[in-house]
N, C-alpha and C. Protein backbone atom coordinates (compact mmCIF):
# COMPACT_ATOMS: atom_id res chain seq x y z
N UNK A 1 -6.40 -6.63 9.15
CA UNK A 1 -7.57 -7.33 9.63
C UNK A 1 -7.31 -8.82 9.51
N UNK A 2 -8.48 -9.64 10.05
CA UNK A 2 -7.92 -10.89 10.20
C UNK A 2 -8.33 -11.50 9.02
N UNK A 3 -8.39 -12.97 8.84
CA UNK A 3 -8.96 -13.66 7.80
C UNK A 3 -10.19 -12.85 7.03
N UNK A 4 -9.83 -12.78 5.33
CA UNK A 4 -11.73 -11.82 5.38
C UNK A 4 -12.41 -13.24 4.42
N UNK A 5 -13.56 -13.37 4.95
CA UNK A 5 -14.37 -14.28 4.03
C UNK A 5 -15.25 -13.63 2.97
N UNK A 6 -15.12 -14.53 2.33
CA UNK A 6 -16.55 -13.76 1.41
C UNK A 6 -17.88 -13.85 1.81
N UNK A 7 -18.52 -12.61 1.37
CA UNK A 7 -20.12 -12.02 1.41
C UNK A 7 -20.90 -12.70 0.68
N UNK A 8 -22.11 -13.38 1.40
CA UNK A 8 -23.26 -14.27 0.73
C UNK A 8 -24.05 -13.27 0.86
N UNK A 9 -25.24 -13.54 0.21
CA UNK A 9 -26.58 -13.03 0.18
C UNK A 9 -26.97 -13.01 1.61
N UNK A 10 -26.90 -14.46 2.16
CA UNK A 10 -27.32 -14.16 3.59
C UNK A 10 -26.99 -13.79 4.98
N UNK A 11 -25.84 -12.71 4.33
CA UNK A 11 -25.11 -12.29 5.23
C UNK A 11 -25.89 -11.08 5.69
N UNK A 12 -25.88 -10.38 6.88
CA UNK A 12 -26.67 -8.94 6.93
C UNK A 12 -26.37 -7.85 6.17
N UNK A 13 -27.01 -7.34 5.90
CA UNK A 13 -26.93 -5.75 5.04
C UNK A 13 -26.98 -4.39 6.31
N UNK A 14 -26.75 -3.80 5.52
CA UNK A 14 -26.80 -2.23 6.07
C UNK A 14 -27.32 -1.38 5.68
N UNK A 15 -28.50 -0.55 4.85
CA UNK A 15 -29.01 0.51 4.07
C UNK A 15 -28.99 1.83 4.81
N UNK A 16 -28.79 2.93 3.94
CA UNK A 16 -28.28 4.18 4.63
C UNK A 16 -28.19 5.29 3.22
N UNK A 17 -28.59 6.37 4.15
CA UNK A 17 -29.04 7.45 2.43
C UNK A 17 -27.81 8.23 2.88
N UNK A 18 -27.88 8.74 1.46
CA UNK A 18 -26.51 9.35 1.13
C UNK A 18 -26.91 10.53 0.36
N UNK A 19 -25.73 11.98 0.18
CA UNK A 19 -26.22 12.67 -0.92
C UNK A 19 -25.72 12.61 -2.04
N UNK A 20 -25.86 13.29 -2.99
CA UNK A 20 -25.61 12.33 -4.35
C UNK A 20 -24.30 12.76 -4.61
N UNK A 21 -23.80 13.89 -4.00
CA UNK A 21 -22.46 14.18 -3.96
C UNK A 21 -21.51 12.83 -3.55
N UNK A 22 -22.02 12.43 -2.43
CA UNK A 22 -21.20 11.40 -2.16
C UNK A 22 -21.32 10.22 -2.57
N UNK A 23 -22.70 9.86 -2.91
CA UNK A 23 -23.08 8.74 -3.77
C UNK A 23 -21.93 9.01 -4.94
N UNK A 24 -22.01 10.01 -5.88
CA UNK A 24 -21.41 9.75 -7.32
C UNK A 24 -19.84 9.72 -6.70
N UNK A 25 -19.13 10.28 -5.53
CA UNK A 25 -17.65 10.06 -5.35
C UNK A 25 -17.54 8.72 -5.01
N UNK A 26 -18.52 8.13 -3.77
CA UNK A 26 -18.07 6.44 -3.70
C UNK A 26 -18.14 5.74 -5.22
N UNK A 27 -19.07 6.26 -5.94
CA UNK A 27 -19.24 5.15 -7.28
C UNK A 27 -17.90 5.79 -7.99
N UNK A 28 -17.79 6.65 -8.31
CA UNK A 28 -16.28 7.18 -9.40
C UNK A 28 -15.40 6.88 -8.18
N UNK A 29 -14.85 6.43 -7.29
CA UNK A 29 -13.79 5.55 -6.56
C UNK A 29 -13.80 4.45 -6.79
N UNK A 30 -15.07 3.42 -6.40
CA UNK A 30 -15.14 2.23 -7.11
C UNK A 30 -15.21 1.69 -8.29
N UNK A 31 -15.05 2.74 -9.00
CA UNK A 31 -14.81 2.39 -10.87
C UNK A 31 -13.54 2.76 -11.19
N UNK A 32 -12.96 3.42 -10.39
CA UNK A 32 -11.41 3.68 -10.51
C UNK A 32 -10.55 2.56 -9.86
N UNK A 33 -11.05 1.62 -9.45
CA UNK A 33 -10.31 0.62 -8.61
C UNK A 33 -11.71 -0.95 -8.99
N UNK A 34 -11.81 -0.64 -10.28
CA UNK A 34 -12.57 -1.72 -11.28
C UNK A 34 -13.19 -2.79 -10.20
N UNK A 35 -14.45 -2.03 -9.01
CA UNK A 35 -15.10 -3.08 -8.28
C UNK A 35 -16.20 -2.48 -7.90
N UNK A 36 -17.08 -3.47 -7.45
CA UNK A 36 -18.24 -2.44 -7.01
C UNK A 36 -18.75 -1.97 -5.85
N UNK A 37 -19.47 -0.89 -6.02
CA UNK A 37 -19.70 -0.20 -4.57
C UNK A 37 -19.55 -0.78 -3.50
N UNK A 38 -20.41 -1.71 -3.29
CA UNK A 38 -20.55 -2.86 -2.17
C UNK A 38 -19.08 -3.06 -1.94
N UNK A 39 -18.77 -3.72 -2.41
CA UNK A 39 -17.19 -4.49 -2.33
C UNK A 39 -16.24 -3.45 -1.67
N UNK A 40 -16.23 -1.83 -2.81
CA UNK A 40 -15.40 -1.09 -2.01
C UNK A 40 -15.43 -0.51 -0.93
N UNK A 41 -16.93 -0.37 -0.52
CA UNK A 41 -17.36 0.07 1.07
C UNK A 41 -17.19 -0.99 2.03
N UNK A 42 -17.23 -2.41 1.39
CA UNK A 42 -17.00 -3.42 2.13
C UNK A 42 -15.55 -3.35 3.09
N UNK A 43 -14.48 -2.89 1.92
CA UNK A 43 -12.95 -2.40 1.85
C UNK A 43 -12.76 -1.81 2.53
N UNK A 44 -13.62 -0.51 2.49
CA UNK A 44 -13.29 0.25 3.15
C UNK A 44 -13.30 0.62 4.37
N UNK A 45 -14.38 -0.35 4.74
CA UNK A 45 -15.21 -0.04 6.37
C UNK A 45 -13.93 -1.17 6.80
N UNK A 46 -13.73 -2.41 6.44
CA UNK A 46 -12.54 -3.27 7.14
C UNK A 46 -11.24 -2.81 7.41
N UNK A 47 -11.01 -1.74 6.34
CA UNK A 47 -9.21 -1.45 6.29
C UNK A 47 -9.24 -0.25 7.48
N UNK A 48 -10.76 0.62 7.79
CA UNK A 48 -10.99 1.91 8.86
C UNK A 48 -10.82 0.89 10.41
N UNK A 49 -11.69 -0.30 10.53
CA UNK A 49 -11.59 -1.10 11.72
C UNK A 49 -10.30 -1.57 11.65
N UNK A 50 -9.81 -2.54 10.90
CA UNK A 50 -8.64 -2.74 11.26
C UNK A 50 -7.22 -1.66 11.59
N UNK A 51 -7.16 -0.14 11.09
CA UNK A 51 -6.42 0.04 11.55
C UNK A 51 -5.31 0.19 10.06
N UNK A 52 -5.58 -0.84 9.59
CA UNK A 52 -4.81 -0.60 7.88
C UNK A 52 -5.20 0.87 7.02
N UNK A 53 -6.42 1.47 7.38
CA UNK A 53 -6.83 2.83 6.28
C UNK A 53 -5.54 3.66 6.88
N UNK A 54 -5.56 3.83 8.61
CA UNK A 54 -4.96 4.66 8.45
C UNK A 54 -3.14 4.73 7.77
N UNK A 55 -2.67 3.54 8.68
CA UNK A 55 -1.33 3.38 7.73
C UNK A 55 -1.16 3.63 6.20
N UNK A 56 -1.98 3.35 5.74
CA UNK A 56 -2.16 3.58 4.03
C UNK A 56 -2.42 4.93 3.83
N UNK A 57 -3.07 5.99 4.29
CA UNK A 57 -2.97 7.15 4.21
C UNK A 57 -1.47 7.55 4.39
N UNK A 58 -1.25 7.45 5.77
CA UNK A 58 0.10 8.15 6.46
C UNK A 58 1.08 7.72 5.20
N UNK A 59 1.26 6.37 4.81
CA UNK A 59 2.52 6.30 3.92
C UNK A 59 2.04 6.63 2.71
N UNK A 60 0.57 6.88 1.81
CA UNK A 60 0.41 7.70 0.93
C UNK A 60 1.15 8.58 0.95
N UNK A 61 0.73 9.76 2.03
CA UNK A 61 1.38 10.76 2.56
C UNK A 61 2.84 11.44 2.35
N UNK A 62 3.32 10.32 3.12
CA UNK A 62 4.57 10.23 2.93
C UNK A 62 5.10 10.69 1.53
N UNK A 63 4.84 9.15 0.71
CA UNK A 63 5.89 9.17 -0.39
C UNK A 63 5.14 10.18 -1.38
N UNK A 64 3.98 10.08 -1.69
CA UNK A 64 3.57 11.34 -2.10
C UNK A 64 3.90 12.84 -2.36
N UNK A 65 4.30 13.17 -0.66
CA UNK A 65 5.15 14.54 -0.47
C UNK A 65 6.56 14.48 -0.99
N UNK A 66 7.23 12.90 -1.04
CA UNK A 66 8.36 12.84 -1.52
C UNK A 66 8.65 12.91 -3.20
N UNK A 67 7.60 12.18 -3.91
CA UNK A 67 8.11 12.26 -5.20
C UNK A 67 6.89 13.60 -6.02
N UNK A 68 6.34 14.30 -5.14
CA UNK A 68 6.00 16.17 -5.80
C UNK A 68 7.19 16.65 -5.01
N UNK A 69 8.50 16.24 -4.21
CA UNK A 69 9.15 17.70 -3.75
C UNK A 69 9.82 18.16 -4.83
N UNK A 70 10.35 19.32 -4.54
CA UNK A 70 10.97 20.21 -5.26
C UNK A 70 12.63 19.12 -5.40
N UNK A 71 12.61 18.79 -4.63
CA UNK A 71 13.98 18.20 -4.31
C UNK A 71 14.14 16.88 -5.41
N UNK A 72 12.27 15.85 -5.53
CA UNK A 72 12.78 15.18 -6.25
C UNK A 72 12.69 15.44 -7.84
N UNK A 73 11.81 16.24 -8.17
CA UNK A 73 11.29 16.96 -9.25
C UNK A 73 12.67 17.51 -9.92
N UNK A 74 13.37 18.05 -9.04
CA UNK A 74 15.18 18.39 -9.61
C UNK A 74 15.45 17.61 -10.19
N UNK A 75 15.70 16.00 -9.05
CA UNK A 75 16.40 15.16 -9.56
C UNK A 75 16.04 14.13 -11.11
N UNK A 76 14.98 14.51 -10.83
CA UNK A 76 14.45 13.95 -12.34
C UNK A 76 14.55 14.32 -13.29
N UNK A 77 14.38 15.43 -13.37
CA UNK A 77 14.78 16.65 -14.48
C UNK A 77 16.40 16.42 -14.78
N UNK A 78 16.77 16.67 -13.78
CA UNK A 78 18.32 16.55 -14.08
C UNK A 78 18.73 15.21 -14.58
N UNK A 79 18.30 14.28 -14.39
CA UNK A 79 18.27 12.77 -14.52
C UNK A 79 18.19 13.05 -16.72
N UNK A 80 16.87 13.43 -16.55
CA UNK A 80 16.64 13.46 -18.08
C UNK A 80 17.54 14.56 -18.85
N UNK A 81 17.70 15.84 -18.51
CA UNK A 81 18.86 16.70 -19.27
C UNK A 81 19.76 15.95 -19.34
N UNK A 82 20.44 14.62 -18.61
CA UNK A 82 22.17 13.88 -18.70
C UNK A 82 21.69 13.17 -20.17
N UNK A 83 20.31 13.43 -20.65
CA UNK A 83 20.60 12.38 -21.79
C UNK A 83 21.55 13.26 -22.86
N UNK A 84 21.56 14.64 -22.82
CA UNK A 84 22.44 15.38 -23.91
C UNK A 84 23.36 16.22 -23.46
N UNK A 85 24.26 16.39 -22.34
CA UNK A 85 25.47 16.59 -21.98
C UNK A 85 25.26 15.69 -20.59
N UNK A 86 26.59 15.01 -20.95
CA UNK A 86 26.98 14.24 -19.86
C UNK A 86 28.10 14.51 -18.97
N UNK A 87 28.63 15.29 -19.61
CA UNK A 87 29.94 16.23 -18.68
C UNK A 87 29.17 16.55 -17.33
N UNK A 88 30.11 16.66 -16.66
CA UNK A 88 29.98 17.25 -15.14
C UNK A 88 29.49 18.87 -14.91
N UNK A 89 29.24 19.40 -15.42
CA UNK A 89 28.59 21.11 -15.41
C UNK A 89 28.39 21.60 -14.38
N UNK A 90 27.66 20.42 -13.31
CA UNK A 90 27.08 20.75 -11.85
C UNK A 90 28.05 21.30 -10.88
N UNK A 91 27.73 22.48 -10.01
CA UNK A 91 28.93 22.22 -8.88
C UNK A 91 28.56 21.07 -7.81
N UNK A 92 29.72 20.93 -7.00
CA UNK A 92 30.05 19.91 -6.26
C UNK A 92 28.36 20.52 -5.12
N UNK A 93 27.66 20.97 -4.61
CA UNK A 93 27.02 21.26 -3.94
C UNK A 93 25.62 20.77 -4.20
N UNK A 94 25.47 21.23 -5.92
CA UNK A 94 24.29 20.64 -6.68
C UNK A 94 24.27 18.90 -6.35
N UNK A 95 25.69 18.88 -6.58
CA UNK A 95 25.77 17.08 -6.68
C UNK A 95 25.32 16.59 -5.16
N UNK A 96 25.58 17.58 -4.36
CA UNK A 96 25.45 16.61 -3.29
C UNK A 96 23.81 16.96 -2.82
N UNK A 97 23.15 17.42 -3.12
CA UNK A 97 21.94 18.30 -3.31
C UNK A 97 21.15 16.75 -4.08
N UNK A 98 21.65 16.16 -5.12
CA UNK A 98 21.14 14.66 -5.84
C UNK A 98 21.53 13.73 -5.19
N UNK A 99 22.54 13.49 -4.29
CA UNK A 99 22.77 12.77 -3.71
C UNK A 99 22.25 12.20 -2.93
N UNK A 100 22.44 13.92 -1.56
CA UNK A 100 20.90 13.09 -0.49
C UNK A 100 19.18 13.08 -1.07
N UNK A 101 19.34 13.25 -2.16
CA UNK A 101 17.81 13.20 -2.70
C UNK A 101 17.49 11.59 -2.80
N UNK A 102 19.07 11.05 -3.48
CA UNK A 102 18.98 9.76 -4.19
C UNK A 102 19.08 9.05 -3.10
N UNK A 103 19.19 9.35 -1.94
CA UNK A 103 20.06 8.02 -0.66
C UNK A 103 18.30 8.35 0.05
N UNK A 104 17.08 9.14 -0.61
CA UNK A 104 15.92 9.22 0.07
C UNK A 104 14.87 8.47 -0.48
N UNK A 105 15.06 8.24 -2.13
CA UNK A 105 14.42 7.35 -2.60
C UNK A 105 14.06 5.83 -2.23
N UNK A 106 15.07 4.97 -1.29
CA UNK A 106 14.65 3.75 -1.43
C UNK A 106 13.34 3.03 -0.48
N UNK A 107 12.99 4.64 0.16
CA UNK A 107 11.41 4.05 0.94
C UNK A 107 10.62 4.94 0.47
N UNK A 108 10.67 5.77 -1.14
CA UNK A 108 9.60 6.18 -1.45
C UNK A 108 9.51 5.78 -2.52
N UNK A 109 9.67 4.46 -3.23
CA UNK A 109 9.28 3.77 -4.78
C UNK A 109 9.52 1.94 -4.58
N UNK A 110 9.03 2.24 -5.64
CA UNK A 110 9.06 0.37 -5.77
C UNK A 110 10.99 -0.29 -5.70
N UNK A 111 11.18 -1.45 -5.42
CA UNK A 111 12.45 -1.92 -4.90
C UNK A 111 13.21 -1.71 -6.52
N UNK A 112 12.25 -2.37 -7.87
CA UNK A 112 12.33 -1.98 -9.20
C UNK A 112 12.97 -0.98 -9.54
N UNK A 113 12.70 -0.16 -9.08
CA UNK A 113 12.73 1.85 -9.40
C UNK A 113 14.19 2.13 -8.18
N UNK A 114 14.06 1.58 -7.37
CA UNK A 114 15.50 1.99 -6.41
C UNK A 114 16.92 1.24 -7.04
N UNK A 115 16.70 0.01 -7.54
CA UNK A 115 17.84 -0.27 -8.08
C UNK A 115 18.51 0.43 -9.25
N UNK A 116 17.88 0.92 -9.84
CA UNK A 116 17.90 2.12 -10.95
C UNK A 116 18.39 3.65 -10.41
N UNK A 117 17.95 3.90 -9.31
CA UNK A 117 18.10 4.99 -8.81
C UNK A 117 19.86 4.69 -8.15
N UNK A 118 20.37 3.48 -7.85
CA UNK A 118 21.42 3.19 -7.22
C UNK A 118 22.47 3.48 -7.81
N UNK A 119 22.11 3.42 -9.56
CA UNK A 119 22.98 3.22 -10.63
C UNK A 119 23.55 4.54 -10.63
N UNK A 120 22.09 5.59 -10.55
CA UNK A 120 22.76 7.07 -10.77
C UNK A 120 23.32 7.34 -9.57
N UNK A 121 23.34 6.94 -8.15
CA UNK A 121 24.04 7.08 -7.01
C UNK A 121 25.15 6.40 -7.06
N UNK A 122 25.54 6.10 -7.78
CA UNK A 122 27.25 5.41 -7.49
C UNK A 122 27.64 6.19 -8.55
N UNK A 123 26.87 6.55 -9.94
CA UNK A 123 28.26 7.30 -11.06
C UNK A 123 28.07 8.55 -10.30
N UNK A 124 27.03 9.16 -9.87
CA UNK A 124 26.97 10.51 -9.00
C UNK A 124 28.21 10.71 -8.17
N UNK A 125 28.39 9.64 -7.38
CA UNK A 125 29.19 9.67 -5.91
C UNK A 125 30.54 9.37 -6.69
N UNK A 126 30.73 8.67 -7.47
CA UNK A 126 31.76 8.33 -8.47
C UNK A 126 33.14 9.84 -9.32
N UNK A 127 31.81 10.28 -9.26
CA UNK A 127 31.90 12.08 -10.46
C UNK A 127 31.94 13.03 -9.08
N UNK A 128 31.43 13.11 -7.97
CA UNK A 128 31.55 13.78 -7.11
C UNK A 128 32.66 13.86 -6.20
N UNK A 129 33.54 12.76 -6.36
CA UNK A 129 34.24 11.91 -5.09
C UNK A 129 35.68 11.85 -5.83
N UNK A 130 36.10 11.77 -7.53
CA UNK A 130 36.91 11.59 -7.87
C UNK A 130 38.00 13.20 -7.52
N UNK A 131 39.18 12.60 -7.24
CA UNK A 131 39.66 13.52 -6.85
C UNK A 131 41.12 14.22 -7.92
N UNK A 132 41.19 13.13 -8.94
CA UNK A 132 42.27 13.32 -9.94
C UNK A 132 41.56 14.70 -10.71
N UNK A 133 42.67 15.98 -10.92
CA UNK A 133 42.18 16.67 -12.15
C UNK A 133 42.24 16.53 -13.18
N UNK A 134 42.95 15.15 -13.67
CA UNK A 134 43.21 15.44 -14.72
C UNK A 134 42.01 13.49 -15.58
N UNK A 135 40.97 13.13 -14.29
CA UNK A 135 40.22 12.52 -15.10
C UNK A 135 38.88 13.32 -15.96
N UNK A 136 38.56 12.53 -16.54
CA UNK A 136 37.83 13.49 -17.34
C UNK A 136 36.15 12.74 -16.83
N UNK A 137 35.51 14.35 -16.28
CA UNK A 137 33.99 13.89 -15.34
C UNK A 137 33.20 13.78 -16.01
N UNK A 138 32.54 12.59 -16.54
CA UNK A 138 31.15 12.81 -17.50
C UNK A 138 30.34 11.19 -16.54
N UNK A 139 29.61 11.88 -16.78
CA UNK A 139 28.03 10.86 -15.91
C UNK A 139 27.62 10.05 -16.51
N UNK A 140 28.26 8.36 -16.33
CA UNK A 140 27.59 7.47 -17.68
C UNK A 140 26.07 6.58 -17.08
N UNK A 141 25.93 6.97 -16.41
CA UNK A 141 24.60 6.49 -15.99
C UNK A 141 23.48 6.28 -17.01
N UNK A 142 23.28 6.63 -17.88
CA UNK A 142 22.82 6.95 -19.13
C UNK A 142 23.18 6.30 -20.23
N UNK A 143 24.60 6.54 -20.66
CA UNK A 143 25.85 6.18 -21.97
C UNK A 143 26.20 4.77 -21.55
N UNK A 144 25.91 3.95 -20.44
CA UNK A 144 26.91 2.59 -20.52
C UNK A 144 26.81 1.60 -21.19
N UNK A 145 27.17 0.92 -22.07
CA UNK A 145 26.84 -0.45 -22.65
C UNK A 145 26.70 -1.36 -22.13
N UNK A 146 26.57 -1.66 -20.98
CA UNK A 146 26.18 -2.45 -19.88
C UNK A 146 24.31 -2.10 -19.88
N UNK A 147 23.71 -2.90 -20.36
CA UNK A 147 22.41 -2.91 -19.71
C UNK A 147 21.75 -2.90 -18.03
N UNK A 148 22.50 -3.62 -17.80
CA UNK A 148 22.10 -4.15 -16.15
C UNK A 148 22.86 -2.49 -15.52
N UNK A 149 24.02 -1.65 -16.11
CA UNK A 149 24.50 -0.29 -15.26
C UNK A 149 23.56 0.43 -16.09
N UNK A 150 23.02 0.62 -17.09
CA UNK A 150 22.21 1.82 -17.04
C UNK A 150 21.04 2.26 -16.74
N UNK A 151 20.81 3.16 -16.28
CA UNK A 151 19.10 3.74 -16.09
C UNK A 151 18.09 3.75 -17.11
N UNK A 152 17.03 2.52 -16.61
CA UNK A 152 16.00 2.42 -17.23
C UNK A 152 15.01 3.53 -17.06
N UNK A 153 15.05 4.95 -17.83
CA UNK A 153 13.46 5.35 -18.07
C UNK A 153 12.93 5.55 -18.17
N UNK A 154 12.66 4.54 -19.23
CA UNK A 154 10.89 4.00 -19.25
C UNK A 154 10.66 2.91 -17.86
N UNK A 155 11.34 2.35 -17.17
CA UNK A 155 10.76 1.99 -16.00
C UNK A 155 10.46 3.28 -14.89
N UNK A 156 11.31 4.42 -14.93
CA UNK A 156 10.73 5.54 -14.37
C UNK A 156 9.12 6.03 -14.74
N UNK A 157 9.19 6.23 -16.06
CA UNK A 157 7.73 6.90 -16.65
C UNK A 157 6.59 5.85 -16.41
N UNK A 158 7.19 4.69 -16.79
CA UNK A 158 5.92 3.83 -16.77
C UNK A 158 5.37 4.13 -15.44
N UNK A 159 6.00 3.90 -13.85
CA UNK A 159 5.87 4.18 -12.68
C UNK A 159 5.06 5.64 -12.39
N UNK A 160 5.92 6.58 -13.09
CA UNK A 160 5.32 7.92 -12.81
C UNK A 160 3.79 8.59 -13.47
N UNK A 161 3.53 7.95 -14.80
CA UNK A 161 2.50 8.03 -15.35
C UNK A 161 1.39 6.63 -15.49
N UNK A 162 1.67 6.14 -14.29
CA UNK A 162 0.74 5.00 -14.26
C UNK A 162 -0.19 5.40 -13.03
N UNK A 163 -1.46 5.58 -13.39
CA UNK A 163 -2.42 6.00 -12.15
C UNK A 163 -2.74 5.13 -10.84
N UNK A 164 -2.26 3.74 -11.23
CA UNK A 164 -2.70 2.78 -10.24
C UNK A 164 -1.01 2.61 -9.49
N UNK A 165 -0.26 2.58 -9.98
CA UNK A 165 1.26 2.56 -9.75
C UNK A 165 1.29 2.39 -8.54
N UNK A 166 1.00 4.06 -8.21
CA UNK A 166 1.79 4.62 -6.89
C UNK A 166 0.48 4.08 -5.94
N UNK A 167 -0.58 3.91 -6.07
CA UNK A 167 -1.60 3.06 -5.47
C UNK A 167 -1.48 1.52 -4.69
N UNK A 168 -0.97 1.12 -5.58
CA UNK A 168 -0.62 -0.68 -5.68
C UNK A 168 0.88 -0.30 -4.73
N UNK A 169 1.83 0.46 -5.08
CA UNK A 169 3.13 0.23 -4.44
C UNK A 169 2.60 0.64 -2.73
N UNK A 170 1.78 1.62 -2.52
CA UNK A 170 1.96 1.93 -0.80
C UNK A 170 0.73 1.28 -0.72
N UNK A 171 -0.05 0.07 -0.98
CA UNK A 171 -0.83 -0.64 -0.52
C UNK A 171 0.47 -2.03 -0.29
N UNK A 172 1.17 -2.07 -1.06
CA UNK A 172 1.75 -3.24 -0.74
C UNK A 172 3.03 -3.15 0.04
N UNK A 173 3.56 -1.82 0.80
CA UNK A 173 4.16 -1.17 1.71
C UNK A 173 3.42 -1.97 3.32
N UNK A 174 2.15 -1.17 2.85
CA UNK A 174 0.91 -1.19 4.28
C UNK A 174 1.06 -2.43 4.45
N UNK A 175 0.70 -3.44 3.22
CA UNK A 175 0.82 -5.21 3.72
C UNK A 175 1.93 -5.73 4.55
N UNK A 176 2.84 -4.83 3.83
CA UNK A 176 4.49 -5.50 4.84
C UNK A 176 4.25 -4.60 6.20
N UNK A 177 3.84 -3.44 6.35
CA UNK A 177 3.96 -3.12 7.75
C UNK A 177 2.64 -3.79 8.70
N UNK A 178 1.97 -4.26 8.52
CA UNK A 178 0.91 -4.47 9.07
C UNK A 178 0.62 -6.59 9.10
C-alpha cells in the first residue's frame, strides 16, 4: 500500500456487529501481535486492499509447509543426533536426501539461519563427495574450533521456538516482494 498516515479522531469510523466468536478471535489476534483492535483491523483491511494479505499468506504457506515437512523435520533431527556420533553411518542416498533438503532452505528462513545451514552443506557435500577410502568420514559441522564454521543451535531453536519468529521473517519477505 502506499504511504499510510496516521488515524485522528477526526478521521471517519466504521461501526459493525460482530459475534462474539469473532469478536474474542480479532481481540486474541490483536493481543498476540501487542496492538489494538482498531489498529489491527486498521492492518488488516489495508494489507486485504493493497494486495500485501494475500502475498503474506501464500509465502506463510509456503515456508510453513517447508519447515513441518517430513523432509525438513529429518534434517533437523539428524542435524542434532551429529552432536554424539559424528562418523559417517548414513548411506550415500540419505546424504543426498539432506542435501537437497539443505540447497531448499535458503528461501524458507531468515538469511541468519541459511548461513548456518551452508556450514552443514559443504561438510555434508564434503563427506559425501570425498572419494579417498582410506580418509576417515566424520561430520565436523558441529566439532570445529572455528566458531564462524560451526553450527549455531541455539540460533536454530531460538528461530524455531520463537512464536513471533517465523511471523516477522515472512512479513519481512512480503516487504521485499512487494
Amino acid at each position: 500500500m502506499s504511504k499510510k498516515y496516521p488515524v485522528k479522531n477526526t478521521d471517519p469510523s466504521v461501526n459493525l456487529r460482530l459475534s462474539q466468536e469473532l469478536k474474542d478471535t480479532i481481540q486474541a489476534e490483536a493481543a498476540k501481535r501487542n496492538t489494538t483492535v482498531s489498529k489491527y483491523l486498521r492492518e488488516l483491511l489495508e494489507n486485504i486492499y493493497s494486495g500485501d494479505y494475500c502475498r503474506y499468506e501464500t509465502l506463510k504457506d509456503k515456508v510453513e509447509n517447508f519447515l513441518f515437512s517430513k523432509d525438513f523435520i529429518q534434517l533437523v533431527v539428524w542435524i542434532y543426533s551429529k552432536r554424539y556420533k559424528r562418523e559417517k553411518t548414513e548411506s550415500n542416498e540419505e546424504l543426498d536426501r539432506y542435501i537437497a533438503t539443505l540447497k531448499q532452505v535458503h528461501t524458507h528462513v531468515p538469511d541468519y539461519l541459511v548461513r548456518e545451514f551452508d556450514k552443514v552443506l559443504q561438510d555434508v557435500m564434503k563427506v559425501r563427495y570425498e572419494e579417498s577410502e582410506y580418509s576417515y568420514q566424520s561430520l565436523r559441522f558441529l566439532e570445529t574450533s572455528l566458531e564462524k564454521d560451526r553450527f549455531n543451535l541455539k540460533l536454530l531453536e531460538q528461530f524455531l521456538l520463537d512464536d513471533e519468529a517465523l511471523r516477522e521473517f515472512v512479513l519481512e519477505e512480503t516487504n521485499k516482494l512487494g
